[in-house]
N, C-alpha and C. Protein backbone atom coordinates (compact mmCIF):
# COMPACT_ATOMS: atom_id res chain seq x y z
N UNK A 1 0.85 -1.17 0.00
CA UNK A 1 0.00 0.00 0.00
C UNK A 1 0.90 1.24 0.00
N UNK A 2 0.33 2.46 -0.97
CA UNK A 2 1.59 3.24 -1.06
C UNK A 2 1.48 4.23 0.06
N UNK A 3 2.04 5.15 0.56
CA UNK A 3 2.48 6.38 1.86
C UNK A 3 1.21 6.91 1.63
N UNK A 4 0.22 7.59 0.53
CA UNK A 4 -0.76 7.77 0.52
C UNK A 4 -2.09 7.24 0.62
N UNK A 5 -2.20 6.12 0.20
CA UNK A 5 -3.38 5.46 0.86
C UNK A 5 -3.64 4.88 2.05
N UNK A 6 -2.51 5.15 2.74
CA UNK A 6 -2.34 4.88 4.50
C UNK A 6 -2.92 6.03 4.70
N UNK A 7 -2.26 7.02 4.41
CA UNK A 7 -2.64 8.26 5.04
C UNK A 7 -4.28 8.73 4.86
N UNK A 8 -4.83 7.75 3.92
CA UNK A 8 -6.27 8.16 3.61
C UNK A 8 -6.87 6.99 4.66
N UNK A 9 -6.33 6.02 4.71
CA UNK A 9 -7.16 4.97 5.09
C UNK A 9 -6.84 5.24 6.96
N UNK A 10 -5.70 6.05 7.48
CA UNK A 10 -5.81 6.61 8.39
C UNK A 10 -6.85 7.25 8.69
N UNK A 11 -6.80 8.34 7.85
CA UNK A 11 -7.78 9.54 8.07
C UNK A 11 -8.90 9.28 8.43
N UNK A 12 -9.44 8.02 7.68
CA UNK A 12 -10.70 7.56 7.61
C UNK A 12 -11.51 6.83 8.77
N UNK A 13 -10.38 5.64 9.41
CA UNK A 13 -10.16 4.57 10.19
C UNK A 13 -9.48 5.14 11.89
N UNK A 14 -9.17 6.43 11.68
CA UNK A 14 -8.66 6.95 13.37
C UNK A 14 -8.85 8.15 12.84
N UNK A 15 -9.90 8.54 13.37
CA UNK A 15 -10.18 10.10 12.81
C UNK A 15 -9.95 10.04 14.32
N UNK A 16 -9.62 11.92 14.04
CA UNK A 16 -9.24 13.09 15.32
C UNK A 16 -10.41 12.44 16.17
N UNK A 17 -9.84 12.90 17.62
CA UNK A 17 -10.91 12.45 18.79
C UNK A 17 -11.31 14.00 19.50
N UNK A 18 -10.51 14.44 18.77
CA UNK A 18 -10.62 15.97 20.18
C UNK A 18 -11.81 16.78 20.08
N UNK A 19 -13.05 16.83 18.83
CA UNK A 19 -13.85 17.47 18.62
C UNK A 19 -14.69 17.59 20.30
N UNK A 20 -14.92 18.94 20.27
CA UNK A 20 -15.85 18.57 21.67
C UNK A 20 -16.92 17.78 21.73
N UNK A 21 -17.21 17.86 23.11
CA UNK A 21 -18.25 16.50 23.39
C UNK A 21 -19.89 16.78 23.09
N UNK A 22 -19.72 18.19 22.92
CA UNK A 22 -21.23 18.87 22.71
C UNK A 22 -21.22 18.44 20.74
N UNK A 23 -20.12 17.85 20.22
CA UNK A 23 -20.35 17.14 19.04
C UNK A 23 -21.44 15.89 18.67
N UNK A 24 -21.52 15.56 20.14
CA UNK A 24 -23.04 13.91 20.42
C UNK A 24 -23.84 15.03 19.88
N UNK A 25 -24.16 16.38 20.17
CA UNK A 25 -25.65 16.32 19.25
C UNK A 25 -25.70 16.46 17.97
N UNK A 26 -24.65 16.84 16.97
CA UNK A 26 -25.01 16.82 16.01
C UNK A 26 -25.21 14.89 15.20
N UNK A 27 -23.70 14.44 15.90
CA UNK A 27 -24.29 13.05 15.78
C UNK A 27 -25.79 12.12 15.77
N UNK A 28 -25.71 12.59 17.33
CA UNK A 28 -27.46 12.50 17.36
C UNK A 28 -28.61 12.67 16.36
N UNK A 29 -28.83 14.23 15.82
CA UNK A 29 -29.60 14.68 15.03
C UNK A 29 -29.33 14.10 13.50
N UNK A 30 -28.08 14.22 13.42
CA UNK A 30 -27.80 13.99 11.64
C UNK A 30 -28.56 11.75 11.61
N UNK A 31 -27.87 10.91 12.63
CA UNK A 31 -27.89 10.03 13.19
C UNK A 31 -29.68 9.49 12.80
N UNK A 32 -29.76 9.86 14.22
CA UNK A 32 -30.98 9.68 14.06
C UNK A 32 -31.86 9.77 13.01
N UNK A 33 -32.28 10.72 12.24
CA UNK A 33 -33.05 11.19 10.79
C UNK A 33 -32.93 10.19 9.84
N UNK A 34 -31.15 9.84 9.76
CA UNK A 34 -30.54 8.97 8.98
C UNK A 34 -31.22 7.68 9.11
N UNK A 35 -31.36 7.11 9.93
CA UNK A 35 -32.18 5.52 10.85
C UNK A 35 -33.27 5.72 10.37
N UNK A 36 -34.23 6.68 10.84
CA UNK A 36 -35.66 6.34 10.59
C UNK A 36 -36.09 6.73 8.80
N UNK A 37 -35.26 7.72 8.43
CA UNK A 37 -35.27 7.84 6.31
C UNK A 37 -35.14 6.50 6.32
N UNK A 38 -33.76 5.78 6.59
CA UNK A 38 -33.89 4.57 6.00
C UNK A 38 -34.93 3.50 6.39
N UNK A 39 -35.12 3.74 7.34
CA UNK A 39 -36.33 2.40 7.94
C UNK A 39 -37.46 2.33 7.48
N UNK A 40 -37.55 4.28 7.23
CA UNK A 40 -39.06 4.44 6.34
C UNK A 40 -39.71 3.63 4.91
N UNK A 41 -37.92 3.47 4.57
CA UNK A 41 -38.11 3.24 2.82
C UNK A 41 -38.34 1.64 2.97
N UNK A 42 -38.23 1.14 3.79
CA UNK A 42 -39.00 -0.68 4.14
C UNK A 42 -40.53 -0.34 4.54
N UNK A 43 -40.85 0.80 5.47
CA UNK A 43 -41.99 0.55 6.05
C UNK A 43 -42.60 0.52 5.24
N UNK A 44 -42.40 1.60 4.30
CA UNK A 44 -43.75 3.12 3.53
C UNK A 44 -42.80 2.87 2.22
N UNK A 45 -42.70 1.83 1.17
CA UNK A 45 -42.25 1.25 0.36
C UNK A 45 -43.09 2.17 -1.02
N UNK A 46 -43.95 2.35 -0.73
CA UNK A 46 -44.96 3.36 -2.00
C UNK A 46 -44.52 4.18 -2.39
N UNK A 47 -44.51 5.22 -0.92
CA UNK A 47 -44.04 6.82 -1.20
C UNK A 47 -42.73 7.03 -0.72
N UNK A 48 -41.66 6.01 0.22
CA UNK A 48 -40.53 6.26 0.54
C UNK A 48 -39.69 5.52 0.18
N UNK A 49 -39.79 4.24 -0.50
CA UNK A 49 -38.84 3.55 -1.06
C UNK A 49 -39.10 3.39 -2.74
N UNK A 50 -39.12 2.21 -2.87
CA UNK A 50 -39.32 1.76 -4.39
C UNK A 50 -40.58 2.83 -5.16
N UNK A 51 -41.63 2.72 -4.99
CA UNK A 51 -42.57 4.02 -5.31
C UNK A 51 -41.75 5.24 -5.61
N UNK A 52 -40.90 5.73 -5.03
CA UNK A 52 -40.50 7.61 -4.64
C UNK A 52 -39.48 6.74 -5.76
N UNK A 53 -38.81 6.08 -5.35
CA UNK A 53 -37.53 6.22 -6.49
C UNK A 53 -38.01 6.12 -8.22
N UNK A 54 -38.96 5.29 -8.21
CA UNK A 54 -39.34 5.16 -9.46
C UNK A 54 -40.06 6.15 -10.35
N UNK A 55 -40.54 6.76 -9.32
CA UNK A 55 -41.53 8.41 -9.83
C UNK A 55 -40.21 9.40 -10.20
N UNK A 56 -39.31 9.15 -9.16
CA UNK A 56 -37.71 10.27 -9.92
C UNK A 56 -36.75 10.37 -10.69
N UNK A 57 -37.32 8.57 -11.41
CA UNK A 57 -36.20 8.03 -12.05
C UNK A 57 -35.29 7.72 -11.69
N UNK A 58 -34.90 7.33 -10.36
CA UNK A 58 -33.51 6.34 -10.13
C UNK A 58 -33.54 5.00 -10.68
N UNK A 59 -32.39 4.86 -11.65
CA UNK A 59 -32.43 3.63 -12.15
C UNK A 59 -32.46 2.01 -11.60
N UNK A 60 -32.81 0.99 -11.73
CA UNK A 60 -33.18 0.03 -10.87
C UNK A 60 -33.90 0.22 -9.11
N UNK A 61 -35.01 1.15 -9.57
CA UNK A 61 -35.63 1.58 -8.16
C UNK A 61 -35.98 0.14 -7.08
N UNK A 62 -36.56 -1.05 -7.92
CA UNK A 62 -36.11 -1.71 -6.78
C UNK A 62 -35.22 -2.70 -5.89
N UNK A 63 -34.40 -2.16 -6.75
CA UNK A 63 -32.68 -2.39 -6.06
C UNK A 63 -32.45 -1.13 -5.03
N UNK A 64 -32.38 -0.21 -5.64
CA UNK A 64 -31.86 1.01 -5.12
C UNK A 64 -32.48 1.43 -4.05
N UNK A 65 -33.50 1.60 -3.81
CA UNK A 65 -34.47 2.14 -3.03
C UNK A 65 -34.14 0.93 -1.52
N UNK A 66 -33.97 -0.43 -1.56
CA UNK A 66 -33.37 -1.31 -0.96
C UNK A 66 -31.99 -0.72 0.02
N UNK A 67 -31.13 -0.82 -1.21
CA UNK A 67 -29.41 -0.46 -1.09
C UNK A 67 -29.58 0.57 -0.38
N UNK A 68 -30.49 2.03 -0.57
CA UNK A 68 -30.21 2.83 -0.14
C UNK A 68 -30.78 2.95 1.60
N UNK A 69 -31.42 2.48 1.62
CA UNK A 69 -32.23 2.30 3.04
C UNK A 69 -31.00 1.82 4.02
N UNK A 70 -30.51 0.36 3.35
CA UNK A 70 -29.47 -0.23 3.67
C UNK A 70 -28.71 0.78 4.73
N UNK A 71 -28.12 1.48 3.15
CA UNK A 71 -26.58 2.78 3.91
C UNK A 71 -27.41 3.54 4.60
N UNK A 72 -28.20 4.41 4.66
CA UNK A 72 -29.12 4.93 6.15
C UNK A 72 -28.79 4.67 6.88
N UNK A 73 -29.78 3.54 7.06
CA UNK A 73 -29.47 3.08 8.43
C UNK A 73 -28.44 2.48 9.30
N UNK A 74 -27.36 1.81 8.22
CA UNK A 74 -26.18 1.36 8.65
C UNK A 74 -25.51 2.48 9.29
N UNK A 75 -25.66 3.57 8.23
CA UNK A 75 -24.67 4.96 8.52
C UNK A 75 -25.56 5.95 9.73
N UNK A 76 -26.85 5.86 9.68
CA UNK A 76 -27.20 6.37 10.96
C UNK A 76 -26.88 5.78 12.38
N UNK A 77 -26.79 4.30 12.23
CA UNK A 77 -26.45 4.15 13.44
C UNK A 77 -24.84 3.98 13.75
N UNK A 78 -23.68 3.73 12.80
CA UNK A 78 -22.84 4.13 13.42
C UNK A 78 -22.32 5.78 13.53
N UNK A 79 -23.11 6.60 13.05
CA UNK A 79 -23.39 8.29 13.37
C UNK A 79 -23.51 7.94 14.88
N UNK A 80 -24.54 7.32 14.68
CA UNK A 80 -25.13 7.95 16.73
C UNK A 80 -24.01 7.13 17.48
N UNK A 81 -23.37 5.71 17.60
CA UNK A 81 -22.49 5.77 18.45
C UNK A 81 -21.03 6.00 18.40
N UNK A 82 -21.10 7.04 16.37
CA UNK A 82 -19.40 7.21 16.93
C UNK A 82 -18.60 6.11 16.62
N UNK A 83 -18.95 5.40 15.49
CA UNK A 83 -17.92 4.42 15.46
C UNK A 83 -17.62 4.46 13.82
N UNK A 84 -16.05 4.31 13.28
CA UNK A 84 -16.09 4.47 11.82
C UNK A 84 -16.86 5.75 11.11
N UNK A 85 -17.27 6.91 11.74
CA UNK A 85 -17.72 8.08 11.48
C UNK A 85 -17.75 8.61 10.38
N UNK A 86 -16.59 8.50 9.79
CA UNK A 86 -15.70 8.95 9.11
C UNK A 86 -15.76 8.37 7.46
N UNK A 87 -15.70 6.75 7.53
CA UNK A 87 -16.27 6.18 6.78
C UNK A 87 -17.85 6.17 6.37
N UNK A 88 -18.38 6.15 7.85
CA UNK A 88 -19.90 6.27 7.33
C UNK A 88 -20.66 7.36 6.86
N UNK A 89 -19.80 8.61 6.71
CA UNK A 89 -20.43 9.82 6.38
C UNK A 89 -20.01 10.04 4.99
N UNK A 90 -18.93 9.53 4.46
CA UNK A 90 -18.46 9.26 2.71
C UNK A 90 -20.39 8.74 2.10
N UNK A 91 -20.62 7.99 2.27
CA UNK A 91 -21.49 7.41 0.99
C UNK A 91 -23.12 8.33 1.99
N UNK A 92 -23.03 8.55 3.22
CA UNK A 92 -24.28 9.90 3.65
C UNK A 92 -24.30 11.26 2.75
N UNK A 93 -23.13 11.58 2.60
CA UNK A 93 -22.97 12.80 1.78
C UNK A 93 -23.38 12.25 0.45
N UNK A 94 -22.69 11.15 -0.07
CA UNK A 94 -23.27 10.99 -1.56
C UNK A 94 -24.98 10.80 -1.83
N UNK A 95 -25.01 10.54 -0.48
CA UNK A 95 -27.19 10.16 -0.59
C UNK A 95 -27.36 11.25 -0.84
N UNK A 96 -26.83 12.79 0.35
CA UNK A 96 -27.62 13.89 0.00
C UNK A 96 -27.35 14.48 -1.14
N UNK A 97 -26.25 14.24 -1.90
CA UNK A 97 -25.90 15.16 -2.87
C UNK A 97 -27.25 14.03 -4.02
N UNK A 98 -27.05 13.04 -4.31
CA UNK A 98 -27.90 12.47 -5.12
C UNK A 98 -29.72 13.15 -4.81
N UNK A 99 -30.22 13.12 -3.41
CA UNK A 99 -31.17 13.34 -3.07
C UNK A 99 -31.77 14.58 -3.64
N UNK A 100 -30.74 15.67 -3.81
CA UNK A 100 -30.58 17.05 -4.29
C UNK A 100 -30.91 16.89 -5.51
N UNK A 101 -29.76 16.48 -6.17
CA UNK A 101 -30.16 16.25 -7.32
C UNK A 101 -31.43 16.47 -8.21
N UNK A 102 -32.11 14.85 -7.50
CA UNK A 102 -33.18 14.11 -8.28
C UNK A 102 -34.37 14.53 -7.73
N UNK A 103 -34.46 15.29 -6.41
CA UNK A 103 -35.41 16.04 -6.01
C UNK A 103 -35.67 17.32 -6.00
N UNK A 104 -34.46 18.27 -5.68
CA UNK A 104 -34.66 19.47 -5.93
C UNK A 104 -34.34 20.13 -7.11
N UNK A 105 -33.23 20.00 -7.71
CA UNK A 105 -33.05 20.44 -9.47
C UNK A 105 -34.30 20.03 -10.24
N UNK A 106 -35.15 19.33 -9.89
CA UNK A 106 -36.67 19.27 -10.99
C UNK A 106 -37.37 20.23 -10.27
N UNK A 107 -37.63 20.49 -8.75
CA UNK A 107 -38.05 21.12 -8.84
C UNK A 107 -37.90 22.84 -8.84
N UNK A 108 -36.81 23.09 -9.16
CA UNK A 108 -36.08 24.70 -9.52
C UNK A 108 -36.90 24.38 -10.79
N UNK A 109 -36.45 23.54 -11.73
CA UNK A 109 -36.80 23.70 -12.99
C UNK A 109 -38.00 23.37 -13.36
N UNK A 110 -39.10 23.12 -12.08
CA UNK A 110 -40.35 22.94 -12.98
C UNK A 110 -41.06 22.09 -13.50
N UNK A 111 -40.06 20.61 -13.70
CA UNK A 111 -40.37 19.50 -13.77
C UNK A 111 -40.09 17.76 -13.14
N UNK A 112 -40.37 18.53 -11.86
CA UNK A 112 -40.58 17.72 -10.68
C UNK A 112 -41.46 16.16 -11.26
N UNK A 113 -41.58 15.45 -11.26
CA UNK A 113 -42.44 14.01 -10.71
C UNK A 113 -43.07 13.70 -9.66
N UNK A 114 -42.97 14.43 -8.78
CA UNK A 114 -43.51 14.14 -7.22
C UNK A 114 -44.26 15.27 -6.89
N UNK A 115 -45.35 14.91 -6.21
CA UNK A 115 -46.39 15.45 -5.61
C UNK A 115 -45.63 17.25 -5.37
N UNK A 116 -46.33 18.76 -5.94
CA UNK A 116 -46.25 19.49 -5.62
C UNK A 116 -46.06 20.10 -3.97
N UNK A 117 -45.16 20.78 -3.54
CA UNK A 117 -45.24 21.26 -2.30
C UNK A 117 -47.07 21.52 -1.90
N UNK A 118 -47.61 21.30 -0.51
CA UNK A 118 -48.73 21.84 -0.22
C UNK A 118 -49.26 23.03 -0.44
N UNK A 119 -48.39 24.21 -0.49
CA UNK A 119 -48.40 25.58 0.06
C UNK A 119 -47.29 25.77 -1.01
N UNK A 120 -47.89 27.39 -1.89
CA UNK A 120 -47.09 28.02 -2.22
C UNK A 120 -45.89 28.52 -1.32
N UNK A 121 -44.82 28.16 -2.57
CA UNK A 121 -44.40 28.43 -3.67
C UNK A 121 -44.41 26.46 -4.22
N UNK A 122 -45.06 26.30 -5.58
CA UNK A 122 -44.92 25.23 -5.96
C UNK A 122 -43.83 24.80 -6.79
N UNK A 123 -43.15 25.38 -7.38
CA UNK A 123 -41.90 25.23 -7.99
C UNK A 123 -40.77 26.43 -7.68
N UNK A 124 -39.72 26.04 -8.51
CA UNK A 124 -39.12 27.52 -8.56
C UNK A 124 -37.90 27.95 -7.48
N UNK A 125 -37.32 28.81 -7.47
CA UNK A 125 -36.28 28.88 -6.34
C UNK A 125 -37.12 28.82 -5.06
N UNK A 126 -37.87 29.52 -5.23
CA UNK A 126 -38.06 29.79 -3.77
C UNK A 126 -39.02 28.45 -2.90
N UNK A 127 -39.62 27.72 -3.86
CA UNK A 127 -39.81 26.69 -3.58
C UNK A 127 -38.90 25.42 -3.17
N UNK A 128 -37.69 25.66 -3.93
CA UNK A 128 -36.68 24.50 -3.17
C UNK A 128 -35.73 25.24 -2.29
N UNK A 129 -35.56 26.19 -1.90
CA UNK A 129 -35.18 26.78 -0.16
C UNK A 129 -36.20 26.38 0.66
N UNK A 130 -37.44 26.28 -0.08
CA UNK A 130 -38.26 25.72 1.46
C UNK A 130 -38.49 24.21 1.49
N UNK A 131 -38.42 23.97 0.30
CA UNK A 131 -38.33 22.13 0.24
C UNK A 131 -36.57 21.50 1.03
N UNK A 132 -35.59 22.44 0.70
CA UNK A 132 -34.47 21.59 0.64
C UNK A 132 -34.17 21.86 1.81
N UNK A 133 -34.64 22.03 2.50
CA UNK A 133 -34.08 22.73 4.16
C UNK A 133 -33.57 20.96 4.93
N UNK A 134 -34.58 20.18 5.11
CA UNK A 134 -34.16 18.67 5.72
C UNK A 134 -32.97 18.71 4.88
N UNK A 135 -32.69 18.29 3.50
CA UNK A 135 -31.42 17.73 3.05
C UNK A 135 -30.34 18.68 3.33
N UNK A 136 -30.24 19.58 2.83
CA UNK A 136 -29.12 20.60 3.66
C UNK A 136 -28.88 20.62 4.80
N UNK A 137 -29.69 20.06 6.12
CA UNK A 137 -29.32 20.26 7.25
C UNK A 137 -28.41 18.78 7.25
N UNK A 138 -29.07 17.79 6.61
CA UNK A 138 -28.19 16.57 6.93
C UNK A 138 -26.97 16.66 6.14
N UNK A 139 -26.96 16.71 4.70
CA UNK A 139 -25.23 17.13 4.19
C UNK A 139 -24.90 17.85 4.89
N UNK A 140 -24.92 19.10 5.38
CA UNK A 140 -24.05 20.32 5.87
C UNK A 140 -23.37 19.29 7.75
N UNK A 141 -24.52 18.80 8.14
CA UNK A 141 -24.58 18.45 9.56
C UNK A 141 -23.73 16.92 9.27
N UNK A 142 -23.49 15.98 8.41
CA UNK A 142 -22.54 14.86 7.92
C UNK A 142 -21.11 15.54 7.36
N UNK A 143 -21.28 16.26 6.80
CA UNK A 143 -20.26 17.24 6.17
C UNK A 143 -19.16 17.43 7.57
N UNK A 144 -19.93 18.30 8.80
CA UNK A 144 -19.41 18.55 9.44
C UNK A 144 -18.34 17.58 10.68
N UNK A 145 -19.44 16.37 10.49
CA UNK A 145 -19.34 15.26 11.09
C UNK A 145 -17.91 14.52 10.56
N UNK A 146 -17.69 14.90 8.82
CA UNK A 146 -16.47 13.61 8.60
C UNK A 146 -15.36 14.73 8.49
N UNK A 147 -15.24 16.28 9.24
CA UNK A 147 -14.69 17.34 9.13
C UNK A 147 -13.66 17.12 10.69
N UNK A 148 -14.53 17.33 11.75
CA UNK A 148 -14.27 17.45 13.00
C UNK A 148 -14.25 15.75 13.82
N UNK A 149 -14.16 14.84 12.77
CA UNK A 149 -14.38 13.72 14.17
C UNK A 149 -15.66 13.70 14.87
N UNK A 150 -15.87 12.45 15.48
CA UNK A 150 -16.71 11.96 16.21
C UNK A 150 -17.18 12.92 17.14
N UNK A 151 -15.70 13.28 17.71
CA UNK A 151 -16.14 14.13 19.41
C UNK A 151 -15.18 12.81 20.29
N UNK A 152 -15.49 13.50 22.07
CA UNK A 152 -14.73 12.85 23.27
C UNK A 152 -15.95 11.07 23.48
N UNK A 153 -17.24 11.82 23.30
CA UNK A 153 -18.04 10.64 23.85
C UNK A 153 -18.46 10.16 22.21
N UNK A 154 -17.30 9.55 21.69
CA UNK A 154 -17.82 8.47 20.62
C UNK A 154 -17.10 6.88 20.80
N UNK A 155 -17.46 5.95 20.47
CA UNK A 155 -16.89 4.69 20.51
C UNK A 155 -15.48 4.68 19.76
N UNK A 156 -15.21 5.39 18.50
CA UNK A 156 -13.98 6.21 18.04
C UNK A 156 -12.95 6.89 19.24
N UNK A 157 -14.05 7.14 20.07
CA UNK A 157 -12.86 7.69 20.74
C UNK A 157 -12.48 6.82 21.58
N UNK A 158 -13.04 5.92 22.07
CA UNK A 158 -13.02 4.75 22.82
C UNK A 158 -11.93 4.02 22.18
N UNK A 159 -12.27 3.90 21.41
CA UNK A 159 -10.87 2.90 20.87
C UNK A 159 -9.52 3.37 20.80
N UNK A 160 -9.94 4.70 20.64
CA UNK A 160 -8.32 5.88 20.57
C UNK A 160 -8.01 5.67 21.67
N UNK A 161 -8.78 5.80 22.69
CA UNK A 161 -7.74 5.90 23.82
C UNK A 161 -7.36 4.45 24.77
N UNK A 162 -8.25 3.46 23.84
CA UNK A 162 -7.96 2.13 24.39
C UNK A 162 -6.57 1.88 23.46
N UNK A 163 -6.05 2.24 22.43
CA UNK A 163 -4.80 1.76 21.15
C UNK A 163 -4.02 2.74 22.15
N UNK A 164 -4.32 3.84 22.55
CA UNK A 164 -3.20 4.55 23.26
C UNK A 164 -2.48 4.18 24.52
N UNK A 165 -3.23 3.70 25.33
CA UNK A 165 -2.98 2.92 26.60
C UNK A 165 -2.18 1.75 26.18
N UNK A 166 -2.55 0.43 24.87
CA UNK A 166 -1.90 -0.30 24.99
C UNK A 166 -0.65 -0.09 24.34
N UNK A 167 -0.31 1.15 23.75
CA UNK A 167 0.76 1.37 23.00
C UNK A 167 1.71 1.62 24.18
N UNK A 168 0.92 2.65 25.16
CA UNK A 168 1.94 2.72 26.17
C UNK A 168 2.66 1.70 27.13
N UNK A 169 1.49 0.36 27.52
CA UNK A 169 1.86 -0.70 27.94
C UNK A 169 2.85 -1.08 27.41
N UNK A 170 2.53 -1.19 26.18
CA UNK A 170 4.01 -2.07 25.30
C UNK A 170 5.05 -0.62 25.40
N UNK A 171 5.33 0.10 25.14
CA UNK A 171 6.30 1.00 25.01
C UNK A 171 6.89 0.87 26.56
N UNK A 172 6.57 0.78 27.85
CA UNK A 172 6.79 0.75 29.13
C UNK A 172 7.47 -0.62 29.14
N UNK A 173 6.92 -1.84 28.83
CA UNK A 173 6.90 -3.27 28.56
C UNK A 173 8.70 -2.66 27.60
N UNK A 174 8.83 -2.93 27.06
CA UNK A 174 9.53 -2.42 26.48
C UNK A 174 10.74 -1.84 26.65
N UNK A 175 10.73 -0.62 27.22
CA UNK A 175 11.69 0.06 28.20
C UNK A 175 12.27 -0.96 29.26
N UNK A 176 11.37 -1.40 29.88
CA UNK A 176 11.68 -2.64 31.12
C UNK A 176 12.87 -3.47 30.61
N UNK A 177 12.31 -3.79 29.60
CA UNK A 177 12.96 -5.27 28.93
C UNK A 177 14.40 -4.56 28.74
N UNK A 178 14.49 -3.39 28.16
CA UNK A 178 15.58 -3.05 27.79
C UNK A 178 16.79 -2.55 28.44
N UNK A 179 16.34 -2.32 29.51
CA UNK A 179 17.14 -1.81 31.05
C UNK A 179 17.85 -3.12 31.01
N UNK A 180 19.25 -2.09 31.79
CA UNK A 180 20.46 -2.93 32.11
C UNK A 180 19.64 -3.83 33.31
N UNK A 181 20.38 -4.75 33.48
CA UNK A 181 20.41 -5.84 35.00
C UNK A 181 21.17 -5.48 35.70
């Protein structure tokens, strides 16, 4: 493996621990949302899974609509305890940027597939600032998440400071051994 894909697969696999601990809520919030979107698209299969994908044109909607529930929820729940963070917010960001996409660019332009907003504005800019507000909060709030680390109270960090302790064991272990008699 070359000096650089360590350094990515670092980045990815021991992200920073130091983010503060008031970082659990965004975990929480982004987390959570993430779990129940995906759980939805099994429950409510019509309008939130296979149904919604097929009205937007995602190709093989009922594959996809599946797969995607899948990464949700996988990625919401290691969001909420902080574990692999880092990794799990790579393919969260790609949901929202896709989500954007295929939901809000039709409707700037007018030719949406899915049920009109309730309440003016029905298309149009000003209609997807008020539609896109959920997805922007979760990219921007995952964004931030594979930016800053987990935080102090994540299972990430748990492990950091469990690899740190035993590094020191052995490094102490170590020293011992190496002392004169």
């Amino acid at each position: 493996m070359s000096a650089s894909m360590r350094r990515v697969a670092r980045a990815l696999l021991e992200p920073p621990v130091d983010a503060p601990r008031s970082t659990i809520l965004i975990r929480i919030l982004v987390g959570s949302v993430f779990l129940w979107e995906g759980a939805m698209k099994f429950v409510f299969p019509a309008t939130q899974g296979v149904g919604r994908f097929t009205k937007i044109g995602i190709p093989s909607p009922e594959v996809m609509a599946p797969f995607v529930g899948i990464v949700e929820i996988t990625g919401g729940i290691l969001l909420l305890a902080g574990l692999l963070k880092r990794l799990a917010a790579i393919p969260l960001v790609i949901d929202m940027l896709v989500a954007i996409a295929s939901t809000k660019v039709p409707l700037l332009l007018g030719v949406s597939r899915l049920p009109a907003p309730p309440v003016d504005p029905k298309s149009g800019f000003w209609a997807v600032l008020h539609e896109i507000r959920s997805d922007e909060a979760q990219l921007l709030g995952c964004t931030f998440l594979l930016v800053v680390g987990p935080g102090a109270w994540a299972l990430d960090a748990w492990v950091a400071r469990r690899r740190a302790e035993s590094e020191h064991v052995v490094s102490r272990e170590a020293l011992v051994a190496s002392a004169p008699r």
